[in-house]
Protein backbone atom coordinates (compact mmCIF):
# COMPACT_ATOMS: atom_id res chain seq x y z
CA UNK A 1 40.87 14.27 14.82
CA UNK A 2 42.08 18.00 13.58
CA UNK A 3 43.58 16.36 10.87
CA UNK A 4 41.09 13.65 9.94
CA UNK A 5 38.84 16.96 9.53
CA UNK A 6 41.52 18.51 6.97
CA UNK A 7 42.06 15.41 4.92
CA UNK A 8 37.84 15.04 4.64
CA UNK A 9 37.81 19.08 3.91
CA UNK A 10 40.65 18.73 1.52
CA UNK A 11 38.71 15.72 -0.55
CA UNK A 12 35.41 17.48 -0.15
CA UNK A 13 33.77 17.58 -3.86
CA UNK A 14 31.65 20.20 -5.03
CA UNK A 15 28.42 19.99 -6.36
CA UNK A 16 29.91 20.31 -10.03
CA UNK A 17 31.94 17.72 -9.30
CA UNK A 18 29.53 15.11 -7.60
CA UNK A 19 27.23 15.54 -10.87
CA UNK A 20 30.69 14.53 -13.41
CA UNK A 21 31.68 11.44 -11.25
CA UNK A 22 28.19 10.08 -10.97
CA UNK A 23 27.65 10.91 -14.74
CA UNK A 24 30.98 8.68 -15.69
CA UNK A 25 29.77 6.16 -12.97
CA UNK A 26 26.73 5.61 -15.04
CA UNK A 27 28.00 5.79 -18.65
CA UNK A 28 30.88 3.20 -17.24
CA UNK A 29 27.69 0.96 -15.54
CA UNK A 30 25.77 1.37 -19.33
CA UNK A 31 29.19 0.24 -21.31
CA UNK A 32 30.18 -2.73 -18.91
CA UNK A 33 26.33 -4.21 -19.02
CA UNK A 34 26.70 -3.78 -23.10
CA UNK A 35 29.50 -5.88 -23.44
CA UNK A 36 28.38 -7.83 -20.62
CA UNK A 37 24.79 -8.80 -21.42
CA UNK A 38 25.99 -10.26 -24.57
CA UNK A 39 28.10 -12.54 -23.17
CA UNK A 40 25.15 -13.13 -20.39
CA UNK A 41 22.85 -14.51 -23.18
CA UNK A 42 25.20 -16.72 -24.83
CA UNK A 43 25.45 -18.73 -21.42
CA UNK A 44 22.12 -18.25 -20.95
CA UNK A 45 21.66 -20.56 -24.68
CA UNK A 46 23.70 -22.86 -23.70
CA UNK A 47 21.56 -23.95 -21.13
CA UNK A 48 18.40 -24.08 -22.80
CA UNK A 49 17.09 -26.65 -24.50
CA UNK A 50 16.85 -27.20 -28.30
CA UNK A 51 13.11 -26.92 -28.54
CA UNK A 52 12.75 -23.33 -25.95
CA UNK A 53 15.80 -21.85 -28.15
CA UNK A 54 13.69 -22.25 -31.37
CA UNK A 55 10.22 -21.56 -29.79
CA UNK A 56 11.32 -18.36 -27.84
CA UNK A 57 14.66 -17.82 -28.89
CA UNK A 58 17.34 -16.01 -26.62
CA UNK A 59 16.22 -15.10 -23.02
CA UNK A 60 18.24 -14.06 -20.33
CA UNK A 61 17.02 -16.84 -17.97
CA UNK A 62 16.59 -19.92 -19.98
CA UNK A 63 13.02 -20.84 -20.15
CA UNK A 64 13.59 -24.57 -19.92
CA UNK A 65 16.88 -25.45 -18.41
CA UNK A 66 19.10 -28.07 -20.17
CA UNK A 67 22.72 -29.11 -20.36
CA UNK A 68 22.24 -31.68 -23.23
CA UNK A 69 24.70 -29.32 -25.32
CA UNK A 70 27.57 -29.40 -23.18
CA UNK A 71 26.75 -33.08 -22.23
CA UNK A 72 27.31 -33.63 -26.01
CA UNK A 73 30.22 -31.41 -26.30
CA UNK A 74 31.56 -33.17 -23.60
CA UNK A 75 31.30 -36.68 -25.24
CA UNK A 76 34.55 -35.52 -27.56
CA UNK A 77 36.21 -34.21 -23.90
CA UNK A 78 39.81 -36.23 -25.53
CA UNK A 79 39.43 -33.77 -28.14
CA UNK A 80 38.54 -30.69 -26.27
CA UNK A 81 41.49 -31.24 -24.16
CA UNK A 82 44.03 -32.19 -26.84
CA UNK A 83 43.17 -29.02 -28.34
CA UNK A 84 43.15 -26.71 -25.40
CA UNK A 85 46.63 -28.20 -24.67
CA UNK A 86 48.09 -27.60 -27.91
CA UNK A 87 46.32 -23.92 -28.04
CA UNK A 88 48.04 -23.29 -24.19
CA UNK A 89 51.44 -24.32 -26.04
CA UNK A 90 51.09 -22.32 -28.79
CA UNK A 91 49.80 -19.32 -26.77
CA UNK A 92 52.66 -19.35 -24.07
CA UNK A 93 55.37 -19.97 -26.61
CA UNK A 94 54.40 -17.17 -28.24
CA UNK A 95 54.27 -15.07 -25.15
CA UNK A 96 57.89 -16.19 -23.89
CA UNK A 97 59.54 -15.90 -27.77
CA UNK A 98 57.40 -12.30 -27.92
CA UNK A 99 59.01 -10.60 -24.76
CA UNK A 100 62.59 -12.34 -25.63
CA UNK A 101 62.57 -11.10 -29.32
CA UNK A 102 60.44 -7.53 -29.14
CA UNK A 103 62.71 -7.00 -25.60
CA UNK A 104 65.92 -7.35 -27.72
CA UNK A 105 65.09 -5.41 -30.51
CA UNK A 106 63.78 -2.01 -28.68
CA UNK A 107 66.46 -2.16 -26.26
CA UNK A 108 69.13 -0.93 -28.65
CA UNK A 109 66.69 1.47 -30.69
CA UNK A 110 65.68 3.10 -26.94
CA UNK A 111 68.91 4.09 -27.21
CA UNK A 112 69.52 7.68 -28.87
CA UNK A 113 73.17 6.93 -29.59
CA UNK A 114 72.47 3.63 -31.54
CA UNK A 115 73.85 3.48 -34.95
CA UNK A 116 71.46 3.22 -37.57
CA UNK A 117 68.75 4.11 -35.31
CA UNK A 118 66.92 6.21 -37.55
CA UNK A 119 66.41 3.98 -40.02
CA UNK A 120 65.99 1.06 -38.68
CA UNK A 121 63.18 2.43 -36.96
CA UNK A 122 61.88 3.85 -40.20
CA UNK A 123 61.96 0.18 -41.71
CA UNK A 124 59.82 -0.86 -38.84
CA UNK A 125 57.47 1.65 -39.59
CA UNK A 126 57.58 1.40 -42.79
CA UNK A 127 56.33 -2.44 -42.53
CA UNK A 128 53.60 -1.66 -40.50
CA UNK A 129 52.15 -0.08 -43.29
CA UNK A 130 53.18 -2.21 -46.31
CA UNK A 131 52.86 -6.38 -45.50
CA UNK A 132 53.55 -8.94 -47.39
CA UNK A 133 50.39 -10.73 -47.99
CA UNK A 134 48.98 -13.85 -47.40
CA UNK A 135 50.18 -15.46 -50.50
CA UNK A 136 53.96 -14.84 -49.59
CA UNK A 137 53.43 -15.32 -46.75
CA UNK A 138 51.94 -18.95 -47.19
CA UNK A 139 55.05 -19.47 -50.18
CA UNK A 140 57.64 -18.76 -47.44
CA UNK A 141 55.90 -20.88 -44.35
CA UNK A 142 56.05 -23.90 -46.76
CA UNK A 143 59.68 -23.18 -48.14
CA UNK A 144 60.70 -23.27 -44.85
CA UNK A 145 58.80 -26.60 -43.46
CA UNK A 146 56.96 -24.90 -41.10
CA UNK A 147 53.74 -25.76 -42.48
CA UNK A 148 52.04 -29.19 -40.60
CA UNK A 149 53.92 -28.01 -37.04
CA UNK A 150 53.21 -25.47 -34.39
CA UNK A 151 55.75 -23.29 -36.09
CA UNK A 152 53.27 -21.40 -38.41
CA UNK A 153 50.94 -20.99 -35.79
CA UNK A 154 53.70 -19.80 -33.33
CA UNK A 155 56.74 -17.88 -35.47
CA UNK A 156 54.38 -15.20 -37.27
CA UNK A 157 53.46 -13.83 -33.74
CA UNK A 158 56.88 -13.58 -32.08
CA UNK A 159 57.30 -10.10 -33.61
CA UNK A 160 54.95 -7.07 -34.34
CA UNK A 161 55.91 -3.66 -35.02
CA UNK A 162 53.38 -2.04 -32.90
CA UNK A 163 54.47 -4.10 -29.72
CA UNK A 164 58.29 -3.12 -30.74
CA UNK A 165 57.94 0.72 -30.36
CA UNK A 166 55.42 0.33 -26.97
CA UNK A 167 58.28 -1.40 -25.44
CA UNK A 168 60.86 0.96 -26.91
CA UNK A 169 58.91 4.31 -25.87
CA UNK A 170 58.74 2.52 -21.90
CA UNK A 171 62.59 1.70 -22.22
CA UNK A 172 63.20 5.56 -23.12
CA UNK A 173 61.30 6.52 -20.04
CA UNK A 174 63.76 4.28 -17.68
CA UNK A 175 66.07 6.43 -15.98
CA UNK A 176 69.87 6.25 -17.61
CA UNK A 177 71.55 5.91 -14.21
CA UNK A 178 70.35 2.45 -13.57
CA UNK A 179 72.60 1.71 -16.59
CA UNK A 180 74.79 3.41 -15.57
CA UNK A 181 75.74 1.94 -12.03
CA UNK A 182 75.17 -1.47 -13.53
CA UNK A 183 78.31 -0.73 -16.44
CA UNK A 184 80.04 -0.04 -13.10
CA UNK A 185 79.33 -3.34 -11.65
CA UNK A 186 80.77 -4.53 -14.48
CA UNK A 187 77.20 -5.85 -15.97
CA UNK A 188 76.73 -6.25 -19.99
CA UNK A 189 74.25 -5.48 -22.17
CA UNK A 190 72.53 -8.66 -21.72
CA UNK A 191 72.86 -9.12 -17.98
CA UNK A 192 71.78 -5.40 -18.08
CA UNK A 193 68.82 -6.20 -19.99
CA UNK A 194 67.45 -9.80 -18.63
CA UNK A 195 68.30 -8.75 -15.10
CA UNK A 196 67.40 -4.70 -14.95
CA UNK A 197 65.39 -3.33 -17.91
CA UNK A 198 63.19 -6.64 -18.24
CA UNK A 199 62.01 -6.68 -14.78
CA UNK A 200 61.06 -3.06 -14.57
CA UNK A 201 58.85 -3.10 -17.77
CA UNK A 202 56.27 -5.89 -15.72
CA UNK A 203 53.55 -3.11 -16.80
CA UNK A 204 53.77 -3.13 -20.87
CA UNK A 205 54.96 -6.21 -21.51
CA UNK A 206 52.00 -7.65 -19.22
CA UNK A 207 49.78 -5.78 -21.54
CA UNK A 208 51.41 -7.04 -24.35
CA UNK A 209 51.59 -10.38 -23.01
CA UNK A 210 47.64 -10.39 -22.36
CA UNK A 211 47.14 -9.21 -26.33
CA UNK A 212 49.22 -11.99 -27.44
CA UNK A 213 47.69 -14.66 -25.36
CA UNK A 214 44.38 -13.14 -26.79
CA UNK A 215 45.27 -13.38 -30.33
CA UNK A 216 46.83 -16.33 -29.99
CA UNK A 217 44.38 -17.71 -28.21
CA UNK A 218 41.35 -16.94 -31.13
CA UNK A 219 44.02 -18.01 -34.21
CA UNK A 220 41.75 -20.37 -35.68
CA UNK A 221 43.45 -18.88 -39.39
CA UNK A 222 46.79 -20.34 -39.17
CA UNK A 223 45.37 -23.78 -38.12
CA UNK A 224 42.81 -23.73 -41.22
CA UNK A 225 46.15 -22.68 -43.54
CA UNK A 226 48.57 -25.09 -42.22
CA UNK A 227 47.45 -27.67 -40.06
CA UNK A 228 44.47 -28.47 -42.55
CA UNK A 229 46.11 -32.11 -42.28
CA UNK A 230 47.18 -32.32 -39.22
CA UNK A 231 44.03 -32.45 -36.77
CA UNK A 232 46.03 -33.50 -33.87
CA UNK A 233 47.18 -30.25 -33.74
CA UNK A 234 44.74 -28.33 -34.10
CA UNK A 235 44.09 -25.07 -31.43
CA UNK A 236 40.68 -25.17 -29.55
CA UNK A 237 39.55 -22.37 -32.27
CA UNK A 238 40.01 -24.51 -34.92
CA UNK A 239 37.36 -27.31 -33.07
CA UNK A 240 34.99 -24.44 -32.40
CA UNK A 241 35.25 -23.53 -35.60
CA UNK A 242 34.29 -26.64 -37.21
CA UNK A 243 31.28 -26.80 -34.76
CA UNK A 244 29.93 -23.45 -35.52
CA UNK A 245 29.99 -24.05 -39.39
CA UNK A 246 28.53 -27.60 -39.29
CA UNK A 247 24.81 -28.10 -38.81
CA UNK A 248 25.63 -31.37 -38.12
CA UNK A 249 29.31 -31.23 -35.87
CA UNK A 250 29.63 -35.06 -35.72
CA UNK A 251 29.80 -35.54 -39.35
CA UNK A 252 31.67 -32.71 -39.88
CA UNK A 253 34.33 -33.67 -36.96
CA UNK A 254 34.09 -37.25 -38.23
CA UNK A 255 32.81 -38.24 -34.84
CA UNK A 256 29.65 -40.82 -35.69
CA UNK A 257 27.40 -40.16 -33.21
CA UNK A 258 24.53 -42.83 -32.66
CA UNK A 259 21.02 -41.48 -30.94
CA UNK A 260 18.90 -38.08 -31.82
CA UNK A 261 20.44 -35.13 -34.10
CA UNK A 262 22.76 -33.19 -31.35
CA UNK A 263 20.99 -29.77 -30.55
CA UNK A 264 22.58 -27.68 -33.04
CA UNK A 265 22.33 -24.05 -31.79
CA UNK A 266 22.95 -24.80 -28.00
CA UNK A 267 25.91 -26.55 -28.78
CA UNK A 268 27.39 -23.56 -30.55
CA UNK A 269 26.65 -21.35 -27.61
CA UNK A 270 28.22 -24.39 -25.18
CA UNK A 271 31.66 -24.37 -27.43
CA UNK A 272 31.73 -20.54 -27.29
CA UNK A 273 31.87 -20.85 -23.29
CA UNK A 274 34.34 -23.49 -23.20
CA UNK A 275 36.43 -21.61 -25.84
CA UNK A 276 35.83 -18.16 -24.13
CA UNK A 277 36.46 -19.29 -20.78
CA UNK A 278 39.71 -19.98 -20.26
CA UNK A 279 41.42 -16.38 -21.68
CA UNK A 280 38.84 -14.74 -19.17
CA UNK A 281 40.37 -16.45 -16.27
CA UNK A 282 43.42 -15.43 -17.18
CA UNK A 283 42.70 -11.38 -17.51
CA UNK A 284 42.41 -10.72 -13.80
CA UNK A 285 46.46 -11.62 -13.05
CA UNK A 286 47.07 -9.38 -15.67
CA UNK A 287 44.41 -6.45 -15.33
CA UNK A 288 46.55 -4.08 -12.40
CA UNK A 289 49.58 -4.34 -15.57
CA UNK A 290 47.50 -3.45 -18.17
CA UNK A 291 46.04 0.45 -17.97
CA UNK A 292 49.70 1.21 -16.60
CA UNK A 293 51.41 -0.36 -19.53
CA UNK A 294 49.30 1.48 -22.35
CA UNK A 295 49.64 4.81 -20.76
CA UNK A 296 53.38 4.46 -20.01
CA UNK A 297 54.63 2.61 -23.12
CA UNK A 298 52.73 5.23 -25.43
CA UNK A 299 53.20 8.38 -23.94
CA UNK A 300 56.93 9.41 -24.70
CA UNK A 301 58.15 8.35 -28.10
């Protein structure tokens, strides 16, 4: 009990301090319902009928309940999952090819003995201020024949300069004597890397994992540049973004649709949830990585 007492004692806030936390309590509580309410109203839309949307716009309870939007959407479900499936391939594949490539690259750089180190690292830098353009860019994706393929939607995101030196400055902060006793084990580089350094960064490259699955995930761009022709390919932001320019999404889509005009602005809000709903799902696995991996993999350089 004596030391129950100290630990309470110990942990004991004063009144200065009870006045900061429940200031930050309520300034977090005021951000998380501004980027939540948003979101709140845009399901909220979706189920509302056509003629309630136009008469009294956006509520936060619908004022007449309807699911004819996503009962429409859901007419073209063979598309909505061809596209989801082809966006999950394109999303993990760049993942996988981003932590093999970026992992590869930093490892040597984290290295203060590396040859070369300086300027290599100076190159790097030096791109993420200077790009190519779109217009090179577009040259080189169809000199290559990686236009009308996942390629162009999955190569350009394998490798970004910013990821590189996060996962270089949390290799620096690894302690040399795991390398050490490994070279005495008689482990390589690679063995050393795919078995040691790789499963001891879980934190950044998590994070960067979760950023890449993100942008991946809202590349509607790449589609619209290179897969223009090639609708069986498309990613799921490409199909939401035919339905959000299109007053009319069946004639757009070229999917004739018999019956009344489909309810325009409800189905926009519908495809947003469908589109939005999947990448949310997937932040909680990766939440406990992610403050970790920012703080660690940008703190030492």
């Amino acid at each position: 009990m004596a030391t129950k007492t100290k630990i309470r004692n110990r942990i004991r806030l004063s009144t200065s301090e009870k006045i900061g936390m429940t200031i930050v309590y309520i300034a977090i509580i005021l951000l998380s319902a501004c980027f939540l309410v948003p979101f709140l109203y845009v399901i909220s839309a979706s189920f509302t009928s056509e003629a309630a949307l136009a008469n009294y716009g956006v509520t936060l309870i619908p004022k007449e309940f309807s699911s004819a939007a996503y009962k429409f959407l859901f007419k073209y479900s063979e598309d909505i999952i061809r596209s989801s499936i082809n966006t999950v391939i394109i999303a993990v594949s760049t993942s996988v090819l981003m932590i093999i490539v970026t992992s590869m690259f930093a490892y040597p750089l984290a290295k203060k003995d590396f040859p070369g180190r300086t300027a290599i690292l100076g190159y790097v830098l030096f791109s993420m201020l200077f790009g190519g353009g779109m217009v090179p860019t577009y040259i080189l994706m169809n000199e290559y024949g990686f236009a009308d393929s996942w390629l162009c939607m999955i190569l350009p995101g394998c490798f970004s300069a910013w990821n590189m030196i996060l996962v270089r400055n949390y290799f620096s902060a690894l302690p040399a004597e795991l390398e050490e006793s490994a070279f005495i084990d008689g482990a390589g580089y690679m063995k050393i890397l795919f078995r040691i350094i790789i499963p001891l960064s879980k934190p950044i490259l998590a994070t960067l994992t979760l950023f890449v699955l993100v942008g991946s995930w809202n590349n509607w761009y790449s589609a619209l540049l290179y897969l223009s022709n090639q609708k069986d390919l498309w990613p799921i932001m490409m199909f939401l973004k035919t339905v959000l320019e299109s007053t009319n999404p069946s004639t757009t889509m070229g999917m004739p649709v018999s019956g009344a005009f489909p309810p325009t602005e409800c189905l926009k809000m519908a495809a947003v949830v469908v589109c939005t709903a999947p990448i949310l799902a997937s932040y909680p696995f990766l939440q406990r990585y992610f403050v970790k991996g920012i703080m660690i993999g940008s703190v030492k350089g």
